[in-house]
C-alpha atoms as a PDB file:
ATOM      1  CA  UNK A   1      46.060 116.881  45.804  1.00  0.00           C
ATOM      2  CA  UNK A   2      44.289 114.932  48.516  1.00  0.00           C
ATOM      3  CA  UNK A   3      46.545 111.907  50.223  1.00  0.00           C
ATOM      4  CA  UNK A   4      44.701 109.515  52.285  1.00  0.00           C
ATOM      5  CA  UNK A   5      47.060 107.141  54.207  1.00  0.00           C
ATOM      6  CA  UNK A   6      46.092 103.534  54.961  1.00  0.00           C
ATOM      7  CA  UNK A   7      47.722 100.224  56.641  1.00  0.00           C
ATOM      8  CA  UNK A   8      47.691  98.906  52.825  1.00  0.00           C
ATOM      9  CA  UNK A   9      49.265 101.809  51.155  1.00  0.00           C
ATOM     10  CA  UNK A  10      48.355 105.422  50.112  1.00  0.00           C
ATOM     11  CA  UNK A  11      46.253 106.911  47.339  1.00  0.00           C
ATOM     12  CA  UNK A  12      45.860 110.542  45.696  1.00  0.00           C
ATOM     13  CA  UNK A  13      42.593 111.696  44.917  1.00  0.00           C
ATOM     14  CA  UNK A  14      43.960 113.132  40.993  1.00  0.00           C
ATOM     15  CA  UNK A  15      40.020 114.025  39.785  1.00  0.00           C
ATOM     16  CA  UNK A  16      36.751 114.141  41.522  1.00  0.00           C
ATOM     17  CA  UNK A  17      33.673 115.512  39.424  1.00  0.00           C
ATOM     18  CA  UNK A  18      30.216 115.012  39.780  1.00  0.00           C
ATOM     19  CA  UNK A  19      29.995 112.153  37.060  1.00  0.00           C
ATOM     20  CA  UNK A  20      33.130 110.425  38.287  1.00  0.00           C
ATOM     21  CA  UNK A  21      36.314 109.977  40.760  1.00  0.00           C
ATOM     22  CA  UNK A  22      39.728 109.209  39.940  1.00  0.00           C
ATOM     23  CA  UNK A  23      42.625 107.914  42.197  1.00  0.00           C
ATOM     24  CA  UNK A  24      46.055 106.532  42.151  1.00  0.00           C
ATOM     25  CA  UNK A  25      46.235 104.151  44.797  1.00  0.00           C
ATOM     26  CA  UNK A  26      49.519 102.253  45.673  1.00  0.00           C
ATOM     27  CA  UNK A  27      49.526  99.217  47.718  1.00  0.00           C
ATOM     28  CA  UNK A  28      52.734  98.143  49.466  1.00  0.00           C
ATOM     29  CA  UNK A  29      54.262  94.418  48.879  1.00  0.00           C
ATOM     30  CA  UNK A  30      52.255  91.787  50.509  1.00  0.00           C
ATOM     31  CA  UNK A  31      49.065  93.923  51.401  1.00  0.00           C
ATOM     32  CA  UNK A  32      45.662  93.776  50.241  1.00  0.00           C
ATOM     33  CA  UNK A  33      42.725  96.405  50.139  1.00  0.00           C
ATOM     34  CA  UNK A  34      39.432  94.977  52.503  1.00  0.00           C
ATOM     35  CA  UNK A  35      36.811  92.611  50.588  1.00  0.00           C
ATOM     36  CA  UNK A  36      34.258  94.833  49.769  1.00  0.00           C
ATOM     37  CA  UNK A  37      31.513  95.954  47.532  1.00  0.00           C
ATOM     38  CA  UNK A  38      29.715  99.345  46.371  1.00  0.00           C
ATOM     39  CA  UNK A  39      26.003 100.233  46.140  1.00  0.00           C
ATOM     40  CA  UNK A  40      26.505 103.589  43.963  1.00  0.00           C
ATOM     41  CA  UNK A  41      29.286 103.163  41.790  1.00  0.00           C
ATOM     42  CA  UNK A  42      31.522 100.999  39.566  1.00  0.00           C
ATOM     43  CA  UNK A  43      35.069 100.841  39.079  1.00  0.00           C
ATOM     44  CA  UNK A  44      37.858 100.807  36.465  1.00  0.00           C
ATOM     45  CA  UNK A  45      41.498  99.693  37.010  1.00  0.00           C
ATOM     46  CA  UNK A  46      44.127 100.047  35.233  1.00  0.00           C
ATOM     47  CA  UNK A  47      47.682  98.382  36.274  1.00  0.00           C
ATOM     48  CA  UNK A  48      50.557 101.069  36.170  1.00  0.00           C
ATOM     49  CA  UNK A  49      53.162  99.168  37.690  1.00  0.00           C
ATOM     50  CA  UNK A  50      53.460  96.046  39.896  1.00  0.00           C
ATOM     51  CA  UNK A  51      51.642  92.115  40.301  1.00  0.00           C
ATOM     52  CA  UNK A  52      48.388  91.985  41.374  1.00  0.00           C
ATOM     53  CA  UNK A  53      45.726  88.977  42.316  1.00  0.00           C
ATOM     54  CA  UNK A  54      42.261  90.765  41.600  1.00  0.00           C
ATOM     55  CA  UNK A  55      39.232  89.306  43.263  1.00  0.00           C
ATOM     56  CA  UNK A  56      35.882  89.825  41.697  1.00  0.00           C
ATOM     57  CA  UNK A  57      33.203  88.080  43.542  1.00  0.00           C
ATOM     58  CA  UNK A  58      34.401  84.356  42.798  1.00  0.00           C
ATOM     59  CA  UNK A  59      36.715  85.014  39.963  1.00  0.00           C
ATOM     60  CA  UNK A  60      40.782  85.704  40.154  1.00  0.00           C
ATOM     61  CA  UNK A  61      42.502  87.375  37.874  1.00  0.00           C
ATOM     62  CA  UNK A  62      46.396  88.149  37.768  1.00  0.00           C
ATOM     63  CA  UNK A  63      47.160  91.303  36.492  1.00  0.00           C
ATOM     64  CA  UNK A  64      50.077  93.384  36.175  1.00  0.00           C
ATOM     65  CA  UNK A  65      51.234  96.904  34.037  1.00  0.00           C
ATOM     66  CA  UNK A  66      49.379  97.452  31.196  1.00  0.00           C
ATOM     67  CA  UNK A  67      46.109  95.412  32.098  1.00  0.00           C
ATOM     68  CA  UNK A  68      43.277  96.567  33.633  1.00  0.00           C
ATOM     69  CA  UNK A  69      39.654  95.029  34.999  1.00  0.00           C
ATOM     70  CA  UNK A  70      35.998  96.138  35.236  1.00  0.00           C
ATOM     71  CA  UNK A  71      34.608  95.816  38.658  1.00  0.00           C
ATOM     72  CA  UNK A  72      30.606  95.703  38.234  1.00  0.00           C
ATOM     73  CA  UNK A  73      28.242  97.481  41.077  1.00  0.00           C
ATOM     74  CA  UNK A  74      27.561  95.638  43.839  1.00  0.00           C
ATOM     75  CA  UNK A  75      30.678  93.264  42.674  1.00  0.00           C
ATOM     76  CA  UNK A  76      32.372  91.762  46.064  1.00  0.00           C
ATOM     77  CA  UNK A  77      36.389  92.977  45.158  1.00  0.00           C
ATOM     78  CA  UNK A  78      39.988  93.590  46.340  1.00  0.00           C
ATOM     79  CA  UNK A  79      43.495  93.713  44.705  1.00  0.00           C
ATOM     80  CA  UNK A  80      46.697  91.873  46.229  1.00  0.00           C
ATOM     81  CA  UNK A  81      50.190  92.907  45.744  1.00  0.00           C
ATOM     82  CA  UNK A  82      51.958  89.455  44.757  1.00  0.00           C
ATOM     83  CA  UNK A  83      55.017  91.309  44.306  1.00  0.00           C
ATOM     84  CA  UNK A  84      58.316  92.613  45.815  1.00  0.00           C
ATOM     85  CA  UNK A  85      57.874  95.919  45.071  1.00  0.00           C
ATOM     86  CA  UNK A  86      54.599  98.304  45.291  1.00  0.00           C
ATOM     87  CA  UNK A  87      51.740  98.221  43.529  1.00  0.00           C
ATOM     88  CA  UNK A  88      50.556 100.958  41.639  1.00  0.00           C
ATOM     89  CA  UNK A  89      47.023 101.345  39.927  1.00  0.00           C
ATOM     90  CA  UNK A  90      44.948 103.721  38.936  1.00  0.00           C
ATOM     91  CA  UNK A  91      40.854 103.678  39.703  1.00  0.00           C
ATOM     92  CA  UNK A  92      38.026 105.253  37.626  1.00  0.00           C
ATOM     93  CA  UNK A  93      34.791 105.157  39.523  1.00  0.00           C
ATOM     94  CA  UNK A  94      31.831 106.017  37.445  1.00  0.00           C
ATOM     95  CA  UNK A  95      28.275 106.250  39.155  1.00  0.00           C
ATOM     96  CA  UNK A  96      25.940 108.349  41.377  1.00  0.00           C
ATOM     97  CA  UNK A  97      28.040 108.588  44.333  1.00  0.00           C
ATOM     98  CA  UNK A  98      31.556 108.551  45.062  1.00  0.00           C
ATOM     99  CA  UNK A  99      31.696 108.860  49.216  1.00  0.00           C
ATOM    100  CA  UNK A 100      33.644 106.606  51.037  1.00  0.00           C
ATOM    101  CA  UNK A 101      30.929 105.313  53.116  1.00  0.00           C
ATOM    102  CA  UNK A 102      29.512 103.772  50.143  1.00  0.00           C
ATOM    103  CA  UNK A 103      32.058 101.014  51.148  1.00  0.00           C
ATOM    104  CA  UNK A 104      30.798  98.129  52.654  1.00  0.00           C
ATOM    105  CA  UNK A 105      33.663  96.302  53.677  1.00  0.00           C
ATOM    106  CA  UNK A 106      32.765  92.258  54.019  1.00  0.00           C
ATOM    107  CA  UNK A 107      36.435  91.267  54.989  1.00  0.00           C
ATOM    108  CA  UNK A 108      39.398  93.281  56.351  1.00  0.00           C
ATOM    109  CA  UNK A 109      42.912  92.196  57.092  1.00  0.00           C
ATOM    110  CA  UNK A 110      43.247  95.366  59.337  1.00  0.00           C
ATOM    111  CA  UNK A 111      40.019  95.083  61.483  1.00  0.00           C
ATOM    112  CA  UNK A 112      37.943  97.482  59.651  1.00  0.00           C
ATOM    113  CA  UNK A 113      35.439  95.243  58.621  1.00  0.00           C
END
């Protein structure tokens, strides 16, 4: 299984087809993922464990295990762990492309931006 490391957390690549992607992505207390938005694909996530503020364009949501949230193509996004403990959700990305330079990232805590 692939493991890609980042200042936020970690996720696991668990299912990458040509109709979709799937990854468990854990975010550590107090981090967020980069604003961003996608050109080719949507997104699906589902709350396994853990707080989270969602960010979808203007809109926040709280979410935590159990819940989950559509994030449309082309919708600016990020999650936030609010809590003490990590984060874990999992992310369905449906679409025509799943790269990771279909990322445009409009805000980044970490300088990636």
């Amino acid at each position: 299984m692939e493991t890609d490391h980042r200042p936020w957390g970690h996720y696991e690549v668990l299912a990458d087809e040509n109709d979709h992607k799937v990854k468990r992505i854990i975010v550590y207390p107090g981090k967020r993922l980069s604003l961003q938005r996608h050109r080719r694909r949507s997104e699906h996530w589902f709350i396994l464990y853990g707080k989270a503020v969602v960010t979808i364009d203007l809109e926040k949501l709280e979410l935590q295990a159990g819940q989950s949230v559509d994030i449309p193509l082309g919708a600016a996004h990020r999650i936030l762990n609010t809590g003490d403990e990590n984060l874990a959700f999992i992310e369905v990305q449906t679409g025509e492309y799943f790269g990771e330079d279909d990322i445009e990232r409009l805000q980044d805590d970490y300088g990636r931006a």
